[in-house]
ModelCIF file with pLDDT and N, C-alpha, C, O atoms, coordinates in Angstrom:
data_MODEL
#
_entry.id   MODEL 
#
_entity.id                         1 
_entity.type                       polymer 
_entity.pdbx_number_of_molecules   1 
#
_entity_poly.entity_id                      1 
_entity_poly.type                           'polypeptide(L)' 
_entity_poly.nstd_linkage                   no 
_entity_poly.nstd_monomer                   no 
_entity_poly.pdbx_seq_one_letter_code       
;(UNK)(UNK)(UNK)(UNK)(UNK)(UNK)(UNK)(UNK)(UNK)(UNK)(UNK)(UNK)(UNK)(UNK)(UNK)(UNK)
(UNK)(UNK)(UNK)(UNK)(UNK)(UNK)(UNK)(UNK)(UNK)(UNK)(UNK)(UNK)(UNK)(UNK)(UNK)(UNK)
(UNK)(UNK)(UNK)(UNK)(UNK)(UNK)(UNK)(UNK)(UNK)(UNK)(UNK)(UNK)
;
_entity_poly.pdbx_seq_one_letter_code_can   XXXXXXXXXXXXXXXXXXXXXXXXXXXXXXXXXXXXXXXXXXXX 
_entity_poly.pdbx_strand_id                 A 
#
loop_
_entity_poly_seq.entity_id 
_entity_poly_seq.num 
_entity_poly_seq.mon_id 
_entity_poly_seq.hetero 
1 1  UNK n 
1 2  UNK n 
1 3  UNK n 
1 4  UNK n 
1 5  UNK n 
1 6  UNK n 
1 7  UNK n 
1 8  UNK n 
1 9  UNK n 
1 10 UNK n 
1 11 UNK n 
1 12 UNK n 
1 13 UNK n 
1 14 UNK n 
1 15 UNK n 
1 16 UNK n 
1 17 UNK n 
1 18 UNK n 
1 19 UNK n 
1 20 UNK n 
1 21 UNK n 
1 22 UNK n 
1 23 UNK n 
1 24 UNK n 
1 25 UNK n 
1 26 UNK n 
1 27 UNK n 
1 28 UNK n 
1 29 UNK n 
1 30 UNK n 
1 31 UNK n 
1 32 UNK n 
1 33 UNK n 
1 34 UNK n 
1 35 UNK n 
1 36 UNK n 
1 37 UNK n 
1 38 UNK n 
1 39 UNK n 
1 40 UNK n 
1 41 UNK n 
1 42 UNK n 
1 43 UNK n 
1 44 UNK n 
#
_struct_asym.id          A 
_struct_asym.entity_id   1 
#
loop_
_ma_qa_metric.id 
_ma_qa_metric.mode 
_ma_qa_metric.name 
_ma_qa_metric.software_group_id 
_ma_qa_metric.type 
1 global pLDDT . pLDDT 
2 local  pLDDT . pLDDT 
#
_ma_qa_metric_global.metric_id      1 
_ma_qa_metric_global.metric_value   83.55 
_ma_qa_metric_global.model_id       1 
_ma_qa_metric_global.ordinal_id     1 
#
loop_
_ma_qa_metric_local.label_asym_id 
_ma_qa_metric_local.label_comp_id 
_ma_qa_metric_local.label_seq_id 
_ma_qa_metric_local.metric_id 
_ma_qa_metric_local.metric_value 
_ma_qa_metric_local.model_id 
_ma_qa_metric_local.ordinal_id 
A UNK 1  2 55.00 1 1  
A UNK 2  2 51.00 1 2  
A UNK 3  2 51.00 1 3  
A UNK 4  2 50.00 1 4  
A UNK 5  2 51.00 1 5  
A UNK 6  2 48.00 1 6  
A UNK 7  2 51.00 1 7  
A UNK 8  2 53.00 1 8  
A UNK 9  2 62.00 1 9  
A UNK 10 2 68.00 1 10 
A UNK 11 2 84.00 1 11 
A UNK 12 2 91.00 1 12 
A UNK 13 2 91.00 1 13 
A UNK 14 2 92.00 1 14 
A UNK 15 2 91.00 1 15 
A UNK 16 2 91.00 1 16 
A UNK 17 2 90.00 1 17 
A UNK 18 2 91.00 1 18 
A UNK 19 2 95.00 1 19 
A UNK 20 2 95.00 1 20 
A UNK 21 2 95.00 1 21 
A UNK 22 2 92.00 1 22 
A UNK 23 2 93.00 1 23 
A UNK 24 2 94.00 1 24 
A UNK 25 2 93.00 1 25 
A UNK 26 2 91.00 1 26 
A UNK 27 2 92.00 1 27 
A UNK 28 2 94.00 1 28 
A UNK 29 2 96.00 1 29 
A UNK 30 2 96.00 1 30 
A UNK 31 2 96.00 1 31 
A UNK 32 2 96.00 1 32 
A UNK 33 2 96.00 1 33 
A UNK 34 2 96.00 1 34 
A UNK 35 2 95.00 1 35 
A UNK 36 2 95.00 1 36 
A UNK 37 2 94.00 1 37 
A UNK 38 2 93.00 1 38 
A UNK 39 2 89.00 1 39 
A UNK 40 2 87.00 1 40 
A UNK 41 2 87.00 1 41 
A UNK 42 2 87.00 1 42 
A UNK 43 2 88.00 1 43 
A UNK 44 2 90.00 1 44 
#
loop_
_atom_site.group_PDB 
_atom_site.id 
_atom_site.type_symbol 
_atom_site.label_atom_id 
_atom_site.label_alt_id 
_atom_site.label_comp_id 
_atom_site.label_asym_id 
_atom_site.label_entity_id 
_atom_site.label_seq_id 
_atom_site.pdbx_PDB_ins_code 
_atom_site.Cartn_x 
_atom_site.Cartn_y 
_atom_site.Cartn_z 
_atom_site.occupancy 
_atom_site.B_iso_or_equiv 
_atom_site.pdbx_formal_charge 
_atom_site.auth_seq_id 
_atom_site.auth_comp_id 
_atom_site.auth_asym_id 
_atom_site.auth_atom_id 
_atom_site.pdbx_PDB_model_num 
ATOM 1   N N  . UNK A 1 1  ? 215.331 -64.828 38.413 1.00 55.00 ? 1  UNK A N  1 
ATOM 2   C CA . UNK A 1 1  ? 215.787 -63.552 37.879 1.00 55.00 ? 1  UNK A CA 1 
ATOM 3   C C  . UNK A 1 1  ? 215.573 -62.411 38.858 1.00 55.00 ? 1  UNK A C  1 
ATOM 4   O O  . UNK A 1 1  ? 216.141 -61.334 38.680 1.00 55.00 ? 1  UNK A O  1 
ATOM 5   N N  . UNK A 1 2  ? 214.690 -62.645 39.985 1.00 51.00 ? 2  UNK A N  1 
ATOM 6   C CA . UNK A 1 2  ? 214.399 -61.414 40.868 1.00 51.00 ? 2  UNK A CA 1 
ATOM 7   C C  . UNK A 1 2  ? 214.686 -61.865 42.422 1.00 51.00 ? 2  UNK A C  1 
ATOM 8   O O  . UNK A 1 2  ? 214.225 -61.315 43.422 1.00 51.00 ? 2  UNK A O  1 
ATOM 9   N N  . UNK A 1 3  ? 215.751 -63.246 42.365 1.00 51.00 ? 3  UNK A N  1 
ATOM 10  C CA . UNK A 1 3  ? 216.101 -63.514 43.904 1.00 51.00 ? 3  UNK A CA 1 
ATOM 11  C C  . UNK A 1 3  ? 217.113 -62.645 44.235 1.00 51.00 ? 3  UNK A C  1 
ATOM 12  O O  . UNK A 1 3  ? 217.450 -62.616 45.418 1.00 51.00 ? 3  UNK A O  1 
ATOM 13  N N  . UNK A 1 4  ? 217.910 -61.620 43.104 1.00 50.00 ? 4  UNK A N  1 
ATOM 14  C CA . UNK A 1 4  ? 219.458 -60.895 43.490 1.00 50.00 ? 4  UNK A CA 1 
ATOM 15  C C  . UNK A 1 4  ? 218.803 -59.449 43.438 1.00 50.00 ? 4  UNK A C  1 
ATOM 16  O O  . UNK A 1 4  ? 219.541 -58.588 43.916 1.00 50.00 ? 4  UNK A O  1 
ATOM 17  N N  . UNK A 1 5  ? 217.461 -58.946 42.915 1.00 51.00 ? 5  UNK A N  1 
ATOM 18  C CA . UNK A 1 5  ? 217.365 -58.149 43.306 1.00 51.00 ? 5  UNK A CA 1 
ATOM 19  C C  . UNK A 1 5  ? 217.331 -57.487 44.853 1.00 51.00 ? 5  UNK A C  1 
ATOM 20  O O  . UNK A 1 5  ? 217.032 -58.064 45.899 1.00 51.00 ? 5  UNK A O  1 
ATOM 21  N N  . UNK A 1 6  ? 217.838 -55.735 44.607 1.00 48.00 ? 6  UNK A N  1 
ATOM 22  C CA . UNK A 1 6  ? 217.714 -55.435 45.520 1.00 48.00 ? 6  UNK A CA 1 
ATOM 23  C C  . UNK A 1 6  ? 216.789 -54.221 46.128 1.00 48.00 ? 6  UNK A C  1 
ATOM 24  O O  . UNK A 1 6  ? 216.718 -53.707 47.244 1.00 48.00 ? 6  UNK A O  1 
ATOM 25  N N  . UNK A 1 7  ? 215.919 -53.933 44.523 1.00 51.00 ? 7  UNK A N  1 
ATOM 26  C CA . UNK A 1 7  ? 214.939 -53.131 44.633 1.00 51.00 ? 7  UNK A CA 1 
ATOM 27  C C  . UNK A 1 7  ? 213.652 -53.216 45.134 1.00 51.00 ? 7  UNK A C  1 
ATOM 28  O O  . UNK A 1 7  ? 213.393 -54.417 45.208 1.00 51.00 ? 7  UNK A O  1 
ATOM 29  N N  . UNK A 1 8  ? 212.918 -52.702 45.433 1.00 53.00 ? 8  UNK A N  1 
ATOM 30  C CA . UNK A 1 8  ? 211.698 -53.101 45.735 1.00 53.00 ? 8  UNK A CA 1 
ATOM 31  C C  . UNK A 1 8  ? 210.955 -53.421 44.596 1.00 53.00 ? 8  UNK A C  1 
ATOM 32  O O  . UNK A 1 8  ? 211.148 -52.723 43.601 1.00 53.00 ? 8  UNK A O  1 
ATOM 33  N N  . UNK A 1 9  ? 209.975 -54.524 44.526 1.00 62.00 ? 9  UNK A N  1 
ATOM 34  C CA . UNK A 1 9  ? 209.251 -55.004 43.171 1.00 62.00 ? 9  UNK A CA 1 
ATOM 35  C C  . UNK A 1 9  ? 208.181 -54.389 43.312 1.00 62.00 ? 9  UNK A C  1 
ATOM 36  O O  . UNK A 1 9  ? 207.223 -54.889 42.723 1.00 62.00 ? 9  UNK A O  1 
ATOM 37  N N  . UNK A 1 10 ? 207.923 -53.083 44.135 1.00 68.00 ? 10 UNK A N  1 
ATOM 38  C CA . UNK A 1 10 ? 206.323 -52.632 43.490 1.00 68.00 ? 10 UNK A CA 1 
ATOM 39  C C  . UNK A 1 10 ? 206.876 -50.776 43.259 1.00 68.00 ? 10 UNK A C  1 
ATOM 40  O O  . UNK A 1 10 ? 207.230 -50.029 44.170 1.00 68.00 ? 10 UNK A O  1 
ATOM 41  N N  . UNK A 1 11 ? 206.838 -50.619 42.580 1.00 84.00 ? 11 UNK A N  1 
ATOM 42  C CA . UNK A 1 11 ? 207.438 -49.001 42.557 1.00 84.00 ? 11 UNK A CA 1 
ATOM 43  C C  . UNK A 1 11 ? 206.149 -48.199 41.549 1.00 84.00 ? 11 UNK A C  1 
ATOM 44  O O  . UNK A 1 11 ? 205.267 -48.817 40.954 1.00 84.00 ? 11 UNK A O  1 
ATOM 45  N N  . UNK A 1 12 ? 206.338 -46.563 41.556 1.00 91.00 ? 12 UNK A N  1 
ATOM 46  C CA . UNK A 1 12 ? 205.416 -46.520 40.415 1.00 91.00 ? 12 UNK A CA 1 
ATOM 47  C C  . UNK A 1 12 ? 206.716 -44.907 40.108 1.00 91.00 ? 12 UNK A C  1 
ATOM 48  O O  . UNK A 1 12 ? 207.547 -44.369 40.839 1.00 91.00 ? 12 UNK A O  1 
ATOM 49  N N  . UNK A 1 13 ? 206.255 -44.657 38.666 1.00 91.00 ? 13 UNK A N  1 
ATOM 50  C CA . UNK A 1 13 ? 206.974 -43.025 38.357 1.00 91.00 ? 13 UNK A CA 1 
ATOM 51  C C  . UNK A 1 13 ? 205.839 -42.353 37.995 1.00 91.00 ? 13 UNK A C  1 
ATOM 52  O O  . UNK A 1 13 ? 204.797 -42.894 37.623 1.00 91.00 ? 13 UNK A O  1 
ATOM 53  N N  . UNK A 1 14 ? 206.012 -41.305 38.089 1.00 92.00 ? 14 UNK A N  1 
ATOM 54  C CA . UNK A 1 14 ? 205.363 -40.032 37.522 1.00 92.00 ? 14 UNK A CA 1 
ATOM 55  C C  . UNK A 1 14 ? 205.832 -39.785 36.461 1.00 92.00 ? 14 UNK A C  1 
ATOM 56  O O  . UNK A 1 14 ? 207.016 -39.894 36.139 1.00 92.00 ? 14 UNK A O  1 
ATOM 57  N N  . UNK A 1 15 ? 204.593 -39.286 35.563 1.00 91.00 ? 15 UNK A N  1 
ATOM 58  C CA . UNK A 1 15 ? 205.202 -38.609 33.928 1.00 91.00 ? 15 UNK A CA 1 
ATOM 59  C C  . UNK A 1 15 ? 204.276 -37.659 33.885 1.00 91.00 ? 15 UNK A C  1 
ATOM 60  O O  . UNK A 1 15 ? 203.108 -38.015 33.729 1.00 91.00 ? 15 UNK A O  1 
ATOM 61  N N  . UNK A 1 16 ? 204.531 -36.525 33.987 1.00 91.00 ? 16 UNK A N  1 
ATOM 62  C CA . UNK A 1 16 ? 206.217 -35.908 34.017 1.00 91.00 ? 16 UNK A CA 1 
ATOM 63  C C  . UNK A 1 16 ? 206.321 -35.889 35.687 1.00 91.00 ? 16 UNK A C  1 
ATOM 64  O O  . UNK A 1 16 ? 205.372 -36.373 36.303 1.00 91.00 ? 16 UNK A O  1 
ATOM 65  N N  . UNK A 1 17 ? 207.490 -35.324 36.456 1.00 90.00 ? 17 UNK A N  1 
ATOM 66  C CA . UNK A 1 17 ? 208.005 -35.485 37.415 1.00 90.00 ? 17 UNK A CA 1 
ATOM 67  C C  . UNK A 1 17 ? 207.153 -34.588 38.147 1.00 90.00 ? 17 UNK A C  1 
ATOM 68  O O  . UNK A 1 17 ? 206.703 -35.050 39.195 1.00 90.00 ? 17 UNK A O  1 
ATOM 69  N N  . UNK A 1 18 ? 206.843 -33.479 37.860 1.00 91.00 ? 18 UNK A N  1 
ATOM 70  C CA . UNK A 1 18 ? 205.861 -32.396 37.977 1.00 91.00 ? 18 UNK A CA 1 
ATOM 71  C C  . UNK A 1 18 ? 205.525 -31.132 37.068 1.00 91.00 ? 18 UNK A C  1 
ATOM 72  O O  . UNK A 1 18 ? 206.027 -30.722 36.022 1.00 91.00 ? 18 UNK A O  1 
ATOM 73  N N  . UNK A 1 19 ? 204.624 -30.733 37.760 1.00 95.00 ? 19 UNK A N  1 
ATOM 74  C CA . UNK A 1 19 ? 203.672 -29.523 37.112 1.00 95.00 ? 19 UNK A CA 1 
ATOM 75  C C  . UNK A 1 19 ? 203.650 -28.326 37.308 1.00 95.00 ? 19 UNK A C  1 
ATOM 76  O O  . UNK A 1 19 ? 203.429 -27.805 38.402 1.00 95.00 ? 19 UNK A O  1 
ATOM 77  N N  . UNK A 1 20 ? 203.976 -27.491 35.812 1.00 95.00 ? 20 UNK A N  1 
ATOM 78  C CA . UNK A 1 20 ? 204.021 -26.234 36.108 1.00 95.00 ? 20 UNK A CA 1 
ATOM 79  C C  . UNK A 1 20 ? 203.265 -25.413 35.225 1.00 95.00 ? 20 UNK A C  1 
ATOM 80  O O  . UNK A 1 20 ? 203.814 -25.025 34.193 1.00 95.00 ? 20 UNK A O  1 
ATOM 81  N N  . UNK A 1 21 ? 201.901 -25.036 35.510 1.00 95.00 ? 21 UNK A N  1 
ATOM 82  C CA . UNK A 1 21 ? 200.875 -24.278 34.883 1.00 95.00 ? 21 UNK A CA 1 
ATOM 83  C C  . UNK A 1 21 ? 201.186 -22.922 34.297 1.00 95.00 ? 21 UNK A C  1 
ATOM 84  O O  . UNK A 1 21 ? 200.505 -22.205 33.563 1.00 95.00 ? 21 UNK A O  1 
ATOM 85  N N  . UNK A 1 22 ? 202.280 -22.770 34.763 1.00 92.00 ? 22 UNK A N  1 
ATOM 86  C CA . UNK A 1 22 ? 202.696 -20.841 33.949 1.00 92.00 ? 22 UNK A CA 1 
ATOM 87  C C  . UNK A 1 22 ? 201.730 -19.982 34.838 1.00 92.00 ? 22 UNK A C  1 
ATOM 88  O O  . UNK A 1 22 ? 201.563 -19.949 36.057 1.00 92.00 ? 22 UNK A O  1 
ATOM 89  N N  . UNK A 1 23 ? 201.115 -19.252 33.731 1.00 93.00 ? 23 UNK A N  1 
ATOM 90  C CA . UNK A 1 23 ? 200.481 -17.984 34.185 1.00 93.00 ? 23 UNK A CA 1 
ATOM 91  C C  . UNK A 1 23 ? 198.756 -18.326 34.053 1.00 93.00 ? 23 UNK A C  1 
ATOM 92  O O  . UNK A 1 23 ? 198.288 -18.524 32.932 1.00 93.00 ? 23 UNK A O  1 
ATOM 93  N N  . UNK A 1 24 ? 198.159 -18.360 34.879 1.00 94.00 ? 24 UNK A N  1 
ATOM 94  C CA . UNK A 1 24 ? 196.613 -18.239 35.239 1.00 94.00 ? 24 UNK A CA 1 
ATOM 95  C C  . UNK A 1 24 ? 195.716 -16.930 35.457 1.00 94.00 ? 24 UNK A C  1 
ATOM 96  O O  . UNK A 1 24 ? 196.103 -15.863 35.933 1.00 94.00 ? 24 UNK A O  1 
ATOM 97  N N  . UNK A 1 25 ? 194.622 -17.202 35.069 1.00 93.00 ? 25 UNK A N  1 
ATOM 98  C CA . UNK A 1 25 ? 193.998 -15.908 34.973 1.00 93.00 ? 25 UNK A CA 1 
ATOM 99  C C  . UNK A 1 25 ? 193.165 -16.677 36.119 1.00 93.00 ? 25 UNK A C  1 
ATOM 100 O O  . UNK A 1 25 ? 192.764 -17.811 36.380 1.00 93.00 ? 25 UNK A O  1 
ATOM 101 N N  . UNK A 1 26 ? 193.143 -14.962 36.811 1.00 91.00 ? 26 UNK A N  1 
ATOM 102 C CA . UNK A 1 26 ? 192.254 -15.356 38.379 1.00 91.00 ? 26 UNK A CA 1 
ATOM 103 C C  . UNK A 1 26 ? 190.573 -15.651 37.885 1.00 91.00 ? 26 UNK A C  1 
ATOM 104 O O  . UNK A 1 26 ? 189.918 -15.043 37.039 1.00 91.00 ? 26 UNK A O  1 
ATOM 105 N N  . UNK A 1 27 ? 190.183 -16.791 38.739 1.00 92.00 ? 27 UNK A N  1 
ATOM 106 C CA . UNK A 1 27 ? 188.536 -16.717 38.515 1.00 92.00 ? 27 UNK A CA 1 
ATOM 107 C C  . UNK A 1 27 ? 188.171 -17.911 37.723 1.00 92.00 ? 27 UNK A C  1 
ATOM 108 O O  . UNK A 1 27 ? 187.074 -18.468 37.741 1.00 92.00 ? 27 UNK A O  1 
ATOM 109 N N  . UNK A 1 28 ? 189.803 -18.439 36.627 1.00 94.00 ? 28 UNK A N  1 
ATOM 110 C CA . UNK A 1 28 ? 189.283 -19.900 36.178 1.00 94.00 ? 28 UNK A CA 1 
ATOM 111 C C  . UNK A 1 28 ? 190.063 -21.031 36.841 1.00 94.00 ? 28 UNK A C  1 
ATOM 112 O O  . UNK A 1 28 ? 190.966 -21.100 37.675 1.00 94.00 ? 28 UNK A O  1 
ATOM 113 N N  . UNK A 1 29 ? 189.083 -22.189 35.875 1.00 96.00 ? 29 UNK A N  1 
ATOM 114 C CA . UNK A 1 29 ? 189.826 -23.362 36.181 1.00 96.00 ? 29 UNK A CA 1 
ATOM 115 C C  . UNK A 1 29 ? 190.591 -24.178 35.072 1.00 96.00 ? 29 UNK A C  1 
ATOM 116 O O  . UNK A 1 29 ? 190.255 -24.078 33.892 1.00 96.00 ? 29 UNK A O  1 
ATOM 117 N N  . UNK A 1 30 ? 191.717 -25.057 35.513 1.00 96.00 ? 30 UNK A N  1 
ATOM 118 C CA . UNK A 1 30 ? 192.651 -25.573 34.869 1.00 96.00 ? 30 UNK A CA 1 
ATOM 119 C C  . UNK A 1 30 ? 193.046 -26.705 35.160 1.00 96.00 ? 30 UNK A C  1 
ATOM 120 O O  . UNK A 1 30 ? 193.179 -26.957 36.357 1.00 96.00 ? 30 UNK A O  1 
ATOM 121 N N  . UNK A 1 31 ? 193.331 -27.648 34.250 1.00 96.00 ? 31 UNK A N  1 
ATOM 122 C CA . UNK A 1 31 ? 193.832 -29.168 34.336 1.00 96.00 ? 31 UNK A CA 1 
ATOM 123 C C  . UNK A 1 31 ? 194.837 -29.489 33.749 1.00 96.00 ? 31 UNK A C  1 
ATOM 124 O O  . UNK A 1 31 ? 195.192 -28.840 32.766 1.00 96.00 ? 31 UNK A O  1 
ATOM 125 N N  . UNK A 1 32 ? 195.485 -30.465 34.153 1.00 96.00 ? 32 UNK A N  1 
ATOM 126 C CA . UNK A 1 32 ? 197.106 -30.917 33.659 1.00 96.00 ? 32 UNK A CA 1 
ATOM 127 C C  . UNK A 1 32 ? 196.389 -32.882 34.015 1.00 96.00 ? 32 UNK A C  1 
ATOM 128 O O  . UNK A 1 32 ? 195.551 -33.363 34.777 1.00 96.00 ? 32 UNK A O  1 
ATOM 129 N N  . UNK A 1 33 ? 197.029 -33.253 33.294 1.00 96.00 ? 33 UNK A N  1 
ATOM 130 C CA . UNK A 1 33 ? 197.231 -35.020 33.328 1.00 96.00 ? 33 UNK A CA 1 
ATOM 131 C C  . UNK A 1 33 ? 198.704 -35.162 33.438 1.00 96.00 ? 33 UNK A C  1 
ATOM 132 O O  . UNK A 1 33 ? 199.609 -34.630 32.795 1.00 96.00 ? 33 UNK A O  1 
ATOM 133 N N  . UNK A 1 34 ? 198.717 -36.229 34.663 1.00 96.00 ? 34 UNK A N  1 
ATOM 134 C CA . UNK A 1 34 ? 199.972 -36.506 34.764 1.00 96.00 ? 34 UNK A CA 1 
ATOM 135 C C  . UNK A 1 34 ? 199.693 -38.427 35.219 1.00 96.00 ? 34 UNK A C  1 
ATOM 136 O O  . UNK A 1 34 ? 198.893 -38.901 36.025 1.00 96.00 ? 34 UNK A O  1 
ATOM 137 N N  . UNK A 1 35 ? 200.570 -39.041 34.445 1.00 95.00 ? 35 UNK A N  1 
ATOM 138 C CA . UNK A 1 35 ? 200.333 -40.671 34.825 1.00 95.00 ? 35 UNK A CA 1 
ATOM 139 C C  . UNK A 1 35 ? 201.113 -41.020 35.824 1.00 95.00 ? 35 UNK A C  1 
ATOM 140 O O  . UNK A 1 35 ? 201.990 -40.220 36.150 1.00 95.00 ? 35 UNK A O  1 
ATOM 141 N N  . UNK A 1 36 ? 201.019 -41.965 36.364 1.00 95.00 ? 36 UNK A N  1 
ATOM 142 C CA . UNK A 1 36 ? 201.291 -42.919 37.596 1.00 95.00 ? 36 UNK A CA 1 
ATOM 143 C C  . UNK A 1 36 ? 201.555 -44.505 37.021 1.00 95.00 ? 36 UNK A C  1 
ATOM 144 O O  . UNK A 1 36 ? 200.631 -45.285 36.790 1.00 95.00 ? 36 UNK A O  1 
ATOM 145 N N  . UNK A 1 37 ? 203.140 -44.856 36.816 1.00 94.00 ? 37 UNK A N  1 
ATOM 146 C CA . UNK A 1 37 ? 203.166 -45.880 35.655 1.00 94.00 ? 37 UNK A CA 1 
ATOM 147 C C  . UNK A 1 37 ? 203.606 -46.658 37.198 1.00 94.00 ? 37 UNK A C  1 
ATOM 148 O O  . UNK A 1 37 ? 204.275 -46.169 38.108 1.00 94.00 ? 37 UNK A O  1 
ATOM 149 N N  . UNK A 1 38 ? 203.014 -47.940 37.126 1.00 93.00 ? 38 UNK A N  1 
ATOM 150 C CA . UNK A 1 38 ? 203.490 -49.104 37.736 1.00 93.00 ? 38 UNK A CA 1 
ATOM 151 C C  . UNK A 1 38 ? 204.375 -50.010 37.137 1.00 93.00 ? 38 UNK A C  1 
ATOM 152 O O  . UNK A 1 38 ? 204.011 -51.027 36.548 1.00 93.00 ? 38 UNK A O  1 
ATOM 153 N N  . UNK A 1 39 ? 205.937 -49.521 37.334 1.00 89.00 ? 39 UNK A N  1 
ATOM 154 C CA . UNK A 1 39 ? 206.824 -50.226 36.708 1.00 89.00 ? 39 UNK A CA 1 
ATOM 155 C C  . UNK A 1 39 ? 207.895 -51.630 37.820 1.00 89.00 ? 39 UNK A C  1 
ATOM 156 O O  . UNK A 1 39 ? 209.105 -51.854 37.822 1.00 89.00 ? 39 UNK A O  1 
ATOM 157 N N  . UNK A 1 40 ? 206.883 -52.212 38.528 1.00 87.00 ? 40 UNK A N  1 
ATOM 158 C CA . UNK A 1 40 ? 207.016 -53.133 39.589 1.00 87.00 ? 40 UNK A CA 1 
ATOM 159 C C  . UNK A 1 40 ? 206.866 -54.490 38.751 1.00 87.00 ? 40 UNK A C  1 
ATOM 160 O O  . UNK A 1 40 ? 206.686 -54.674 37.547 1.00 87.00 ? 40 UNK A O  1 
ATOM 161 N N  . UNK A 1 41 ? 206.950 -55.024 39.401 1.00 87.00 ? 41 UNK A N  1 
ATOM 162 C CA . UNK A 1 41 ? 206.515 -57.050 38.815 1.00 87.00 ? 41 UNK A CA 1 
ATOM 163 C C  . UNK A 1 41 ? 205.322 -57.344 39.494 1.00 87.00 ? 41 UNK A C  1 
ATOM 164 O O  . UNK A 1 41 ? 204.897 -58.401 39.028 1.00 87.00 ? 41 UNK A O  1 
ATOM 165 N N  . UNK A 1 42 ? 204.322 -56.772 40.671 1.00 87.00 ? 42 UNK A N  1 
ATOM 166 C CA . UNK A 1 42 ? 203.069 -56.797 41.382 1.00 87.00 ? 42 UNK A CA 1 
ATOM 167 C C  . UNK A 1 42 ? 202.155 -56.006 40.617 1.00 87.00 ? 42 UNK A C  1 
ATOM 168 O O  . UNK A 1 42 ? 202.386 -55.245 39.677 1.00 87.00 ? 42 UNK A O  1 
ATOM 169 N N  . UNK A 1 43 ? 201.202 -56.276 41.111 1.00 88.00 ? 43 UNK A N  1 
ATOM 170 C CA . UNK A 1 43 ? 200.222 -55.250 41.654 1.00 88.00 ? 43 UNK A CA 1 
ATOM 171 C C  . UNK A 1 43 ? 200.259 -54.591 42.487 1.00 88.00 ? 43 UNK A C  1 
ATOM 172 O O  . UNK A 1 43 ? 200.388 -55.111 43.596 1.00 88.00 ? 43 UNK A O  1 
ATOM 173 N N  . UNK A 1 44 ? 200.184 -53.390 42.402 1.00 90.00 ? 44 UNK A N  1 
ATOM 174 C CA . UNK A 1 44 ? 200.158 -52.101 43.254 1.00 90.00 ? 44 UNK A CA 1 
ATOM 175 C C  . UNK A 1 44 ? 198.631 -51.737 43.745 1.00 90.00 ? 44 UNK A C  1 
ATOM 176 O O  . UNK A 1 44 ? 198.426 -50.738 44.435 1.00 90.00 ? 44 UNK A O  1 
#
């Protein structure tokens, strides 16, 4: 099933594609989670 591929079998996506925090107040700190999905047939 993966001899006609022509993709690479180890890939990963981002969710979401990227990050956009808005508006910050100077002096703090801030975090966002973003995943890293391994949608390959390996191990990455």
């Amino acid at each position: 099933s993966l001899a006609t591929m022509k993709q690479h079998l180890s890939a990963f996506h981002l969710i979401p594609p990227n990050v956009m925090f808005g508006i910050l107040k100077e002096g703090c700190t801030y975090t966002a989670t973003v995943i890293l999905k391994n949608v390959g047939v390996n191990f990455s």
